[in-house]
C-alpha atoms as a PDB file:
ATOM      1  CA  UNK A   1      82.294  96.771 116.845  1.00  0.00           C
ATOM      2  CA  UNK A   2      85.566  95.889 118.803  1.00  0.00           C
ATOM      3  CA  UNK A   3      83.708  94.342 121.807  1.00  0.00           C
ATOM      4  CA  UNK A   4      81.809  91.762 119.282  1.00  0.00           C
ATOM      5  CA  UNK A   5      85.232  91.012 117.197  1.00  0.00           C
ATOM      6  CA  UNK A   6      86.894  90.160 120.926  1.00  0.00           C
ATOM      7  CA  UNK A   7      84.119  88.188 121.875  1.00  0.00           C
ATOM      8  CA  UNK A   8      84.299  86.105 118.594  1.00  0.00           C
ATOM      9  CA  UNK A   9      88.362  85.955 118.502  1.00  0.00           C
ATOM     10  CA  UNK A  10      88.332  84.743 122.208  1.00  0.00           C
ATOM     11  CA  UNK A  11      85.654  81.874 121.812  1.00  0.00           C
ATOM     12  CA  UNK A  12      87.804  80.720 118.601  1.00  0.00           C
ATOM     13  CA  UNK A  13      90.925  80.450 120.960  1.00  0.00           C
ATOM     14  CA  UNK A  14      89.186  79.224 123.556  1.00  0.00           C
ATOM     15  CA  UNK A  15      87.712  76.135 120.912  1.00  0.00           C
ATOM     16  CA  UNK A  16      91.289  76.083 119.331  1.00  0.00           C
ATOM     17  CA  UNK A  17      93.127  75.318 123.008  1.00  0.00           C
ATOM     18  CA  UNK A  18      90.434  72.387 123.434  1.00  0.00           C
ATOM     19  CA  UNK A  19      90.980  71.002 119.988  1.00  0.00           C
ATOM     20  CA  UNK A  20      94.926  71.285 120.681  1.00  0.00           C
ATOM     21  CA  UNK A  21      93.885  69.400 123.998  1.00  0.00           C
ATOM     22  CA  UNK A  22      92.237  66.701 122.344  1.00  0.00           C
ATOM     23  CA  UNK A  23      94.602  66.026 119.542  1.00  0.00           C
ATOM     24  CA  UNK A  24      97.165  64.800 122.073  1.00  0.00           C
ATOM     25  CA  UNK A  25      95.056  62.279 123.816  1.00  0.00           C
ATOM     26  CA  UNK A  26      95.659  58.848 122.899  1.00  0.00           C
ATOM     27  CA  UNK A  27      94.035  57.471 119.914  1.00  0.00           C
ATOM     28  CA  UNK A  28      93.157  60.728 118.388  1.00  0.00           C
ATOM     29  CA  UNK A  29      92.305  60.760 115.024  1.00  0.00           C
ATOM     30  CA  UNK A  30      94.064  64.310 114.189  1.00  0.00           C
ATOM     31  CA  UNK A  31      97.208  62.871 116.390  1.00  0.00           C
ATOM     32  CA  UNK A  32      99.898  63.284 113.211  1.00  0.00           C
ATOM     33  CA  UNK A  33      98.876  66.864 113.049  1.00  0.00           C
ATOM     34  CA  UNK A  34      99.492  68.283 116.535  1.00  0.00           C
ATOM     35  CA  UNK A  35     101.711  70.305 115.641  1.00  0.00           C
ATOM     36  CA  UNK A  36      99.590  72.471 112.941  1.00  0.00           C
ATOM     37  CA  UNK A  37      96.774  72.329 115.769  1.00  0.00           C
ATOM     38  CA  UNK A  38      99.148  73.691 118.547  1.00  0.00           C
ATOM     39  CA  UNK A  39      99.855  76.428 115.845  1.00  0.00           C
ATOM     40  CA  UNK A  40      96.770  77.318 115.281  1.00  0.00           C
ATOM     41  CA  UNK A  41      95.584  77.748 119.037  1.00  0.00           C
ATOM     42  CA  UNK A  42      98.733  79.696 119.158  1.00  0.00           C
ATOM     43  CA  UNK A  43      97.242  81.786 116.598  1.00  0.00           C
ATOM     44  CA  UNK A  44      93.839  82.762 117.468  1.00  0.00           C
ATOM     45  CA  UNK A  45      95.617  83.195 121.071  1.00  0.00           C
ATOM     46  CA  UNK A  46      97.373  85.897 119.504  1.00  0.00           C
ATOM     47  CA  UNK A  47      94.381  87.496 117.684  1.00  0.00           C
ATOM     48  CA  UNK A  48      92.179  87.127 120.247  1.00  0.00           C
ATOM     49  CA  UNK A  49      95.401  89.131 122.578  1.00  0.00           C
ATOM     50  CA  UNK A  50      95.303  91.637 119.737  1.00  0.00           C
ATOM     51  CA  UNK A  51      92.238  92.563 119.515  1.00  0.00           C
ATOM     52  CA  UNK A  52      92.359  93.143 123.720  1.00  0.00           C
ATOM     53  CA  UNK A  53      94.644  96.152 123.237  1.00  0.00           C
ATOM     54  CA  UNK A  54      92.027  97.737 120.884  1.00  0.00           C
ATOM     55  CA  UNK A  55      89.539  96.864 123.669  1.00  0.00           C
ATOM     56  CA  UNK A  56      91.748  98.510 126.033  1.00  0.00           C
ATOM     57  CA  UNK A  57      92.057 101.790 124.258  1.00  0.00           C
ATOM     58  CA  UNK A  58      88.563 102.303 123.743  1.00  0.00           C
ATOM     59  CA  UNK A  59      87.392 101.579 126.749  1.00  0.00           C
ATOM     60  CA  UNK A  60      85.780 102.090 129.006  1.00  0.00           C
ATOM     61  CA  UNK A  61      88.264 100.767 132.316  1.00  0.00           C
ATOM     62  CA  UNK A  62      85.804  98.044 133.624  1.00  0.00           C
ATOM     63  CA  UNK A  63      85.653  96.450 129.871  1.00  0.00           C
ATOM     64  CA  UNK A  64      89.128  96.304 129.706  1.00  0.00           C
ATOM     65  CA  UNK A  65      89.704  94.887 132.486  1.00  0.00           C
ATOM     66  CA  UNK A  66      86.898  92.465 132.119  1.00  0.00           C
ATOM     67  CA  UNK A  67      88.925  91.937 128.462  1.00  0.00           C
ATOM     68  CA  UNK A  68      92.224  91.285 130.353  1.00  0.00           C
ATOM     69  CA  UNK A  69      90.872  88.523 132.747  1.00  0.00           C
ATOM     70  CA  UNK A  70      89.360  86.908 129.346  1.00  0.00           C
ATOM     71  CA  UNK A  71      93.067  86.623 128.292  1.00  0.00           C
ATOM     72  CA  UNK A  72      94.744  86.022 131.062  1.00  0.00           C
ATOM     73  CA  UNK A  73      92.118  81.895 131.063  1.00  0.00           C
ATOM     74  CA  UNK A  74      92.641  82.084 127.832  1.00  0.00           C
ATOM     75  CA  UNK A  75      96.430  81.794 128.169  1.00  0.00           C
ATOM     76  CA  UNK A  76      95.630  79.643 130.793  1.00  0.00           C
ATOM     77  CA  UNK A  77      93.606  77.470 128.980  1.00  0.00           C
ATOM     78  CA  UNK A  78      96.303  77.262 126.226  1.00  0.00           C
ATOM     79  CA  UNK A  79      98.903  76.164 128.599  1.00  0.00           C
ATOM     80  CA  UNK A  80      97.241  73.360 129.651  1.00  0.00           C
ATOM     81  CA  UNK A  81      96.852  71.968 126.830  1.00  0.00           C
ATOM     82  CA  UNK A  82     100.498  72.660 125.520  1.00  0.00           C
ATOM     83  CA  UNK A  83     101.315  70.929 129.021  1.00  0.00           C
ATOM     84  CA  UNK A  84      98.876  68.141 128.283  1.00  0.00           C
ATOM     85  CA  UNK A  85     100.762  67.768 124.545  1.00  0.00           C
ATOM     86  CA  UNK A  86     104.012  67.170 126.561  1.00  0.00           C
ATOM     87  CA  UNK A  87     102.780  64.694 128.693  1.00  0.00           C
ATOM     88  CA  UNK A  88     101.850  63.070 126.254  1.00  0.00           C
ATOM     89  CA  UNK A  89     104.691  62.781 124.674  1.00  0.00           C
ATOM     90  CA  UNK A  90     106.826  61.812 127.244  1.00  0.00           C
ATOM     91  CA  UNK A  91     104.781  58.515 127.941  1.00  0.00           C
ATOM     92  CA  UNK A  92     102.156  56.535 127.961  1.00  0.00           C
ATOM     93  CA  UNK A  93      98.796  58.093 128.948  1.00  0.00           C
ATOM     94  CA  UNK A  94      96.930  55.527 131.937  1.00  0.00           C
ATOM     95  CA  UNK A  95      93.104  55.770 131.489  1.00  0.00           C
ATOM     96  CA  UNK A  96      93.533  58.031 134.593  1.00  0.00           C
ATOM     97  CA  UNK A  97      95.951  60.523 133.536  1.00  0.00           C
ATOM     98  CA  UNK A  98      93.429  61.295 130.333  1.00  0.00           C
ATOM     99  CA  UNK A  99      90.396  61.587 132.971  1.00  0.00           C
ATOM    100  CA  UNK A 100      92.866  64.092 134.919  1.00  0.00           C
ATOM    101  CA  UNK A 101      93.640  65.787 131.735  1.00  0.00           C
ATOM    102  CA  UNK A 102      90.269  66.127 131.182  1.00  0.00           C
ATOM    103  CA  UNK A 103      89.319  67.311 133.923  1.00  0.00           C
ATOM    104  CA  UNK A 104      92.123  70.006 133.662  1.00  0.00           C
ATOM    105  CA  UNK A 105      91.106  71.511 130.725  1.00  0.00           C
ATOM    106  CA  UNK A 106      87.684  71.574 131.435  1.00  0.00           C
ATOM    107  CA  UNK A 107      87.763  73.698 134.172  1.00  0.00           C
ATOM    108  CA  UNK A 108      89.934  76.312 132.727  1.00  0.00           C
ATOM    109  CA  UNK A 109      87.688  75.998 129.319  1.00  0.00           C
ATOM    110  CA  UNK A 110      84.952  76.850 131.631  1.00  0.00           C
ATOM    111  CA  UNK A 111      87.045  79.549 133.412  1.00  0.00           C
ATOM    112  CA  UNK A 112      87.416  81.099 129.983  1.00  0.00           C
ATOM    113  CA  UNK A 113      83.996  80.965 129.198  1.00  0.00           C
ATOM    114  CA  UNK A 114      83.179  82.269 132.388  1.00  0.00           C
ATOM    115  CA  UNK A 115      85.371  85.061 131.812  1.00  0.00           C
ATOM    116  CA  UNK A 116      83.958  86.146 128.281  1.00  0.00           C
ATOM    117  CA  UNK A 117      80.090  85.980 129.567  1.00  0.00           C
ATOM    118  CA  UNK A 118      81.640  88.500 132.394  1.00  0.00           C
ATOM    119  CA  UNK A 119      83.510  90.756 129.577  1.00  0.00           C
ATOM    120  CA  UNK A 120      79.963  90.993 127.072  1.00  0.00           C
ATOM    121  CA  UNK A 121      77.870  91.468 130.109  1.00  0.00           C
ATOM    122  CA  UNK A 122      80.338  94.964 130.819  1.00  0.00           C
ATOM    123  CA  UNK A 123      80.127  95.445 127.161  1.00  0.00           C
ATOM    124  CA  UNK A 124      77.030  95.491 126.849  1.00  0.00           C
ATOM    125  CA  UNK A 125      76.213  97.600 129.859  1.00  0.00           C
ATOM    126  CA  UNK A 126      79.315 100.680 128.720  1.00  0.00           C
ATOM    127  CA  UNK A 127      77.414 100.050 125.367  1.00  0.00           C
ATOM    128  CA  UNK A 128      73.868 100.882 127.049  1.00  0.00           C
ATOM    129  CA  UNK A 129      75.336 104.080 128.768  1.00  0.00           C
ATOM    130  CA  UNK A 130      74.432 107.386 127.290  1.00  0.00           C
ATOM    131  CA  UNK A 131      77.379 108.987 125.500  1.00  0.00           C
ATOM    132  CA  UNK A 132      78.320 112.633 127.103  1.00  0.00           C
ATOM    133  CA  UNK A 133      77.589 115.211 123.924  1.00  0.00           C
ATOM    134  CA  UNK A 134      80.847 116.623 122.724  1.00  0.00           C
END
């Protein structure tokens, strides 16, 4: 089912834009691979995006739309933490500016998560609906 695959796709970007997060902070253990992790929250981005058009078309309105605010954190979410990877490049990180960091991305990983809970919960009610016979 389409609303399960979105669900699964948007809690991988959403764990993917965290793990991006975290490989910038300072003494990160994954720190020489940023790059491949930036990709690769870039990626399930994406597939969690495509799978929201497929949402979209089947419907009904209130799911997609519920589907659309679950991207929309979700990009959020990812630009934070390509923001944070700047940041982090341009200097050095004060005990302080991680705690802000953290704080950033924690919220909008919430937001996201937020979000998705609100898209299954109008999934699951459009899937609970009777279907009209045809």
């Amino acid at each position: 089912m389409i609303y399960q695959e979105f669900a699964e796709k948007s809690q991988m970007a959403r764990i993917a834009a965290l793990d991006h997060h975290r490989s910038c902070l300072p003494d990160a253990s994954e720190s020489e691979h940023v790059g491949e992790i930036r990709l690769l929250g870039r990626n399930a981005y994406r597939n969690a995006l495509m799978t929201s058009y497929a949402v979209e078309l089947q419907g009904p309105e209130e799911v997609a739309a519920r589907a659309n605010e679950c991207i929309s954190s979700l990009r959020d979410l990812l630009n934070c933490a390509e923001e944070h990877e700047a940041r982090s490049t341009s200097g050095v990180l004060t005990p302080e500016d991680v705690a802000e960091m953290d704080e950033q991305i924690s919220a909008r990983f919430n937001e996201a998560q937020r979000k998705l809970q609100l898209f299954i919960r109008a999934g699951c009610a459009a899937l609970d609906r009777p279907m009209p016979p045809n």
